[in-house]
N, C-alpha and C. Protein backbone atom coordinates (compact mmCIF):
# COMPACT_ATOMS: atom_id res chain seq x y z
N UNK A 1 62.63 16.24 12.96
CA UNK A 1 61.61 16.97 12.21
C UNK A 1 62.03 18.44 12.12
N UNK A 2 61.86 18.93 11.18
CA UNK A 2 62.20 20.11 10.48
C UNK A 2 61.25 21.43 11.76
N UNK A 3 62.10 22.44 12.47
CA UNK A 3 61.01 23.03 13.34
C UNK A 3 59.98 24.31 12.32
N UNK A 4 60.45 24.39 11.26
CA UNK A 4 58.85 24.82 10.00
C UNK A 4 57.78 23.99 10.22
N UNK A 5 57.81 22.53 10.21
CA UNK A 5 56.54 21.81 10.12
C UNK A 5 56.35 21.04 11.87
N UNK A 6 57.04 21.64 12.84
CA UNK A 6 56.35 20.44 13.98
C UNK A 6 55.44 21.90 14.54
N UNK A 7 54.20 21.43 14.08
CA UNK A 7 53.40 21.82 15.23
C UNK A 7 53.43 22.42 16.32
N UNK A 8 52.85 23.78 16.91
CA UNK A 8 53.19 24.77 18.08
C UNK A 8 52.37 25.37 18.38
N UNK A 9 50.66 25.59 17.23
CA UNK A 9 50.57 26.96 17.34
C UNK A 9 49.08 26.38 17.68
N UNK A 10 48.53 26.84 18.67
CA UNK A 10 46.73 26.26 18.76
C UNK A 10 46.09 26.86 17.78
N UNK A 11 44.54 26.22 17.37
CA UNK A 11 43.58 26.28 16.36
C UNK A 11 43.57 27.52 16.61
N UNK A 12 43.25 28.51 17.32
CA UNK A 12 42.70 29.76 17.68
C UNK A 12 43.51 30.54 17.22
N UNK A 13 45.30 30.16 17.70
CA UNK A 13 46.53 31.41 17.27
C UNK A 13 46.82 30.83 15.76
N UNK A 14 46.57 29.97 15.03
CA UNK A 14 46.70 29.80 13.54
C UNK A 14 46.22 30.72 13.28
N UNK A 15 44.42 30.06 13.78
CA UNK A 15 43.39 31.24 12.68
C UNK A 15 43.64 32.54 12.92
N UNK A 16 44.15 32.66 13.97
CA UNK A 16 44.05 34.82 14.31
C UNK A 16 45.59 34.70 12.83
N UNK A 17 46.77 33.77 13.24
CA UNK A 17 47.47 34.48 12.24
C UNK A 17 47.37 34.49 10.78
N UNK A 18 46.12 33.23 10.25
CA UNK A 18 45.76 33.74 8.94
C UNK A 18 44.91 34.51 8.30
N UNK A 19 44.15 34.59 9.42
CA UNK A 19 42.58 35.76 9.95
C UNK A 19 41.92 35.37 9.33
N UNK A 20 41.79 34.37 9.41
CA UNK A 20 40.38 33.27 9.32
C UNK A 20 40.01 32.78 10.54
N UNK A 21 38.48 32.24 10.40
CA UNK A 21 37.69 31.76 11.73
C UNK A 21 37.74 30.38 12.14
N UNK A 22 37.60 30.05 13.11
CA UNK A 22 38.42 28.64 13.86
C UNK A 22 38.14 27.37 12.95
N UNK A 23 36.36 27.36 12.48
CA UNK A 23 35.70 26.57 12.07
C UNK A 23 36.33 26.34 10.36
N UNK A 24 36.83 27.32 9.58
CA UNK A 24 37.22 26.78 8.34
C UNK A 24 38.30 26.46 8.70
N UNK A 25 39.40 26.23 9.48
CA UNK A 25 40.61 25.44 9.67
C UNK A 25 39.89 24.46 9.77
N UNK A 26 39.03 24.08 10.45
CA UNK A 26 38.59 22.32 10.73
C UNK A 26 38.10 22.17 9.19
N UNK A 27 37.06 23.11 8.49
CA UNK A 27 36.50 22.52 6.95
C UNK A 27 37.76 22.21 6.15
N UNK A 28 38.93 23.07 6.06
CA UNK A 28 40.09 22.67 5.31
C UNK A 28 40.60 21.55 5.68
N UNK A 29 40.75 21.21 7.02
CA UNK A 29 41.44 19.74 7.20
C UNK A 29 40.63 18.50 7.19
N UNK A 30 38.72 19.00 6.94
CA UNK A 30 38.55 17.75 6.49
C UNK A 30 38.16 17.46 5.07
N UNK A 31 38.78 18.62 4.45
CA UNK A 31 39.00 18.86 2.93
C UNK A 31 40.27 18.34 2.42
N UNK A 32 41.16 18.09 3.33
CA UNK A 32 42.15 17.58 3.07
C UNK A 32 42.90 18.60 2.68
N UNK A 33 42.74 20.01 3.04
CA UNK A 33 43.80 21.27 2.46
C UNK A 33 44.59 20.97 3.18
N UNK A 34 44.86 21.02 4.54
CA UNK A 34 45.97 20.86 5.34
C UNK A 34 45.63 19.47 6.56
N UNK A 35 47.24 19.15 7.16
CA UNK A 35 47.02 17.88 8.20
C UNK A 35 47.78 18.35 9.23
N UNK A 36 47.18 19.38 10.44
CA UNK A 36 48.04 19.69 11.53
C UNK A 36 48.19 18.29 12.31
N UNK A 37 49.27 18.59 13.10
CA UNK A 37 49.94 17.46 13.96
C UNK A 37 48.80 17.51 15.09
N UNK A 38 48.88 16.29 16.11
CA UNK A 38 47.95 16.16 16.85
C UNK A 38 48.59 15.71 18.45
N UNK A 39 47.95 16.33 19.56
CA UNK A 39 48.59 15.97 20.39
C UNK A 39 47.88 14.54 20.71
N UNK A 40 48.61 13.99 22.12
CA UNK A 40 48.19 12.51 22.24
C UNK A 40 46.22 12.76 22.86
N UNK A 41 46.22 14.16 23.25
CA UNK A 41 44.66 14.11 23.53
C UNK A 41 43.93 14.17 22.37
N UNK A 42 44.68 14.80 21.22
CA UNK A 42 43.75 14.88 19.91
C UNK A 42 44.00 16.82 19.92
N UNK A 43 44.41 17.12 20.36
CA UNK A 43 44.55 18.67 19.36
C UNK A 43 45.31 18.91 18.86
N UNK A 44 44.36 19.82 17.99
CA UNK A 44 45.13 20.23 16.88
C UNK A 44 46.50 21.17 17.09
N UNK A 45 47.36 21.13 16.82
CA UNK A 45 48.86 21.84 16.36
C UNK A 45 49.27 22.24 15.03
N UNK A 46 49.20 23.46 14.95
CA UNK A 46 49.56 23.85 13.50
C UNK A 46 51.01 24.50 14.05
N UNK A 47 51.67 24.21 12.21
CA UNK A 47 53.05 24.64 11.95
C UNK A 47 53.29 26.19 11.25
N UNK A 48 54.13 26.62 11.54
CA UNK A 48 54.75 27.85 10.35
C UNK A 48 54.53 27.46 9.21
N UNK A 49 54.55 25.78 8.88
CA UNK A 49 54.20 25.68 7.65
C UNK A 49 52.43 25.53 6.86
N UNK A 50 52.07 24.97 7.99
CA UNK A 50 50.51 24.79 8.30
C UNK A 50 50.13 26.58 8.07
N UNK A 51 50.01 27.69 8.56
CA UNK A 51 49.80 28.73 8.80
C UNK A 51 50.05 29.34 7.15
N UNK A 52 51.55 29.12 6.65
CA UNK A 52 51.77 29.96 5.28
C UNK A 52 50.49 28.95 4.42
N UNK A 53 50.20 27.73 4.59
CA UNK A 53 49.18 27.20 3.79
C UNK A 53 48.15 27.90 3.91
N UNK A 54 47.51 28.06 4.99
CA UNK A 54 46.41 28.48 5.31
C UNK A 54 46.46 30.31 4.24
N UNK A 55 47.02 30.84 4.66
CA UNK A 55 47.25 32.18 4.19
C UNK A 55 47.12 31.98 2.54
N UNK A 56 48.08 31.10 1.65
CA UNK A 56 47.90 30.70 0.64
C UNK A 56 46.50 30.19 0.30
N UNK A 57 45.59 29.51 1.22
CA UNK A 57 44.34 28.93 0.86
C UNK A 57 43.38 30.69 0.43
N UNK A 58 43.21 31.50 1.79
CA UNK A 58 42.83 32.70 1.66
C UNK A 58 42.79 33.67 0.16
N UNK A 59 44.37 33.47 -0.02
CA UNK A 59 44.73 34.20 -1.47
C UNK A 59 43.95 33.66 -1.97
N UNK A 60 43.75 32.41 -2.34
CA UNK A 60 43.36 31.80 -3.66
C UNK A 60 41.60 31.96 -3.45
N UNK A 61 41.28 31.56 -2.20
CA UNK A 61 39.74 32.07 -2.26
C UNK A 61 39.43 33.59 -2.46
N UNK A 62 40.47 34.63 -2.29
CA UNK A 62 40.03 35.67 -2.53
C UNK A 62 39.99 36.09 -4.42
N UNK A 63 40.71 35.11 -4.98
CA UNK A 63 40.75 34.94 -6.28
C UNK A 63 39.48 34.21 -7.03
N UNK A 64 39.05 33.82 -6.01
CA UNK A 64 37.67 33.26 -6.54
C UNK A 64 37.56 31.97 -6.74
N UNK A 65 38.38 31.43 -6.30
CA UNK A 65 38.49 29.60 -6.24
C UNK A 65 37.65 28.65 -5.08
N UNK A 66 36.99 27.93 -5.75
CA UNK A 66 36.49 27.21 -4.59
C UNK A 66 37.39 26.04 -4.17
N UNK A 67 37.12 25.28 -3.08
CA UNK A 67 37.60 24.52 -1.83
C UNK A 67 38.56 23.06 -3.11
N UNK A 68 37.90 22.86 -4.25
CA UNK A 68 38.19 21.88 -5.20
C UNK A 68 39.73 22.53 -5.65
N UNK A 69 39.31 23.54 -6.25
CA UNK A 69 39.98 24.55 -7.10
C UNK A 69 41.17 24.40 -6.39
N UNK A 70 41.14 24.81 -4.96
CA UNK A 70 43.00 25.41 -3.94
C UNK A 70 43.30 24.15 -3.85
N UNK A 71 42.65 22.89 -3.91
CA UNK A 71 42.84 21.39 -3.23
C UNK A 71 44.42 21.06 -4.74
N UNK A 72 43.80 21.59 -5.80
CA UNK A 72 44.14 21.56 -7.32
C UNK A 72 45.29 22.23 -7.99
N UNK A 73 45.01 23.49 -6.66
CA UNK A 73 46.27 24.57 -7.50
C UNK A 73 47.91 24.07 -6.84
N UNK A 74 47.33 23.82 -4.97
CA UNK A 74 48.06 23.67 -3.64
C UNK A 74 48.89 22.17 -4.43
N UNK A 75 48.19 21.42 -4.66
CA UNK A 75 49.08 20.03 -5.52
C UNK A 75 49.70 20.20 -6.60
N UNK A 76 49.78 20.96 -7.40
CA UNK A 76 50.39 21.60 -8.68
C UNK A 76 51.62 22.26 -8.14
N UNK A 77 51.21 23.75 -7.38
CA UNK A 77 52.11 23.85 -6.79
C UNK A 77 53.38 23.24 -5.82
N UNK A 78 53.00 21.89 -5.43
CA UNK A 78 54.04 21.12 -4.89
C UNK A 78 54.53 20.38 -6.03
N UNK A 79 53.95 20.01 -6.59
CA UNK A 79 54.65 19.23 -7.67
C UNK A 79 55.94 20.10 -7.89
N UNK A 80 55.26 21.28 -8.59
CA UNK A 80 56.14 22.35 -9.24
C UNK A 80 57.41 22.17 -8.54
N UNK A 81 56.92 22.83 -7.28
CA UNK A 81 58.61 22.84 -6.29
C UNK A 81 59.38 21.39 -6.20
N UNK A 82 58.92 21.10 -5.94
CA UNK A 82 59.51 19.05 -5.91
C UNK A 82 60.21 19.28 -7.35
N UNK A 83 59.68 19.04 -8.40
CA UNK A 83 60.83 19.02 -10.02
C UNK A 83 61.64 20.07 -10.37
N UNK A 84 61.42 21.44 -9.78
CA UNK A 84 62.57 22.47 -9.16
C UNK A 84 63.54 22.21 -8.31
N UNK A 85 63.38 21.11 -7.28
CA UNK A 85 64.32 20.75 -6.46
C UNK A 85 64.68 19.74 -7.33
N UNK A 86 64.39 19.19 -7.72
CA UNK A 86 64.86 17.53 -8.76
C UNK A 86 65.87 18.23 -9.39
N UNK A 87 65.51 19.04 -10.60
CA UNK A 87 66.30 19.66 -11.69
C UNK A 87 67.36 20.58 -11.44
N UNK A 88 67.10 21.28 -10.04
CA UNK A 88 68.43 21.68 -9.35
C UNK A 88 69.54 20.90 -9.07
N UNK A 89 69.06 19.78 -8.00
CA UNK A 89 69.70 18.64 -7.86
C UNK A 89 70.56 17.65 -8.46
N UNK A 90 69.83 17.47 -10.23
CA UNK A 90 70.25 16.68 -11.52
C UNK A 90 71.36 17.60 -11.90
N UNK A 91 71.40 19.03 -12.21
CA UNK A 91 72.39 19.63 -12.73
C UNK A 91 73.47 20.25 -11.95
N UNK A 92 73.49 20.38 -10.91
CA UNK A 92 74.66 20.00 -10.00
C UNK A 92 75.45 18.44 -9.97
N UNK A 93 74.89 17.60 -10.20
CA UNK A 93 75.19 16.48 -10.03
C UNK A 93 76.05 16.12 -11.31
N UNK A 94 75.00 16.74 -12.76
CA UNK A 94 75.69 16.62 -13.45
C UNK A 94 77.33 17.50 -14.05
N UNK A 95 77.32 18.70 -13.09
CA UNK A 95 78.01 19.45 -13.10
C UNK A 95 79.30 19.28 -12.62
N UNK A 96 79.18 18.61 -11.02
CA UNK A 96 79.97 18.06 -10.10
C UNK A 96 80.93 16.92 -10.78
């Protein structure tokens, strides 16, 4: 596993590093914004990558988006990168 996404950081040191409050990390993950890793007791572990989400969720609510809206933009935006990596990938290949 990639050490960006394994899990390290407790609910408490996420939220201080996206400076948000403990309780909307739990509304986002049962919003399905983000899925921190879990230990075998059940806590939560967030990633470097978990954390830049979170920060990204912030932006976008400070833009005026509700909880639907970032669920909408956050999947677009992966798409995006995913067929950026595709089309990188295709024209090297075809290059090679």
């Amino acid at each position: 596993m990639v050490a960006r996404n394994r899990g390290v950081f407790a609910i408490s040191v996420a939220a201080q590093m996206a400076s948000m409050e403990i309780q909307n990390l739990r509304v986002y993950e049962r919003r399905g914004l983000l899925d921190p890793d879990r230990t075998p007791g059940g806590t939560r572990l967030y990633s470097e990558a978990d954390v830049a989400r979170l920060i990204r969720i912030g932006e976008l609510l400070a833009e005026g988006l509700n909880l639907a809206g970032i669920a909408r933009v956050i999947e677009l935006e992966t798409q995006v990168a995913r067929l950026r990596a595709d089309n990188i990938r295709l024209r090297a290949e075809r290059a090679g």
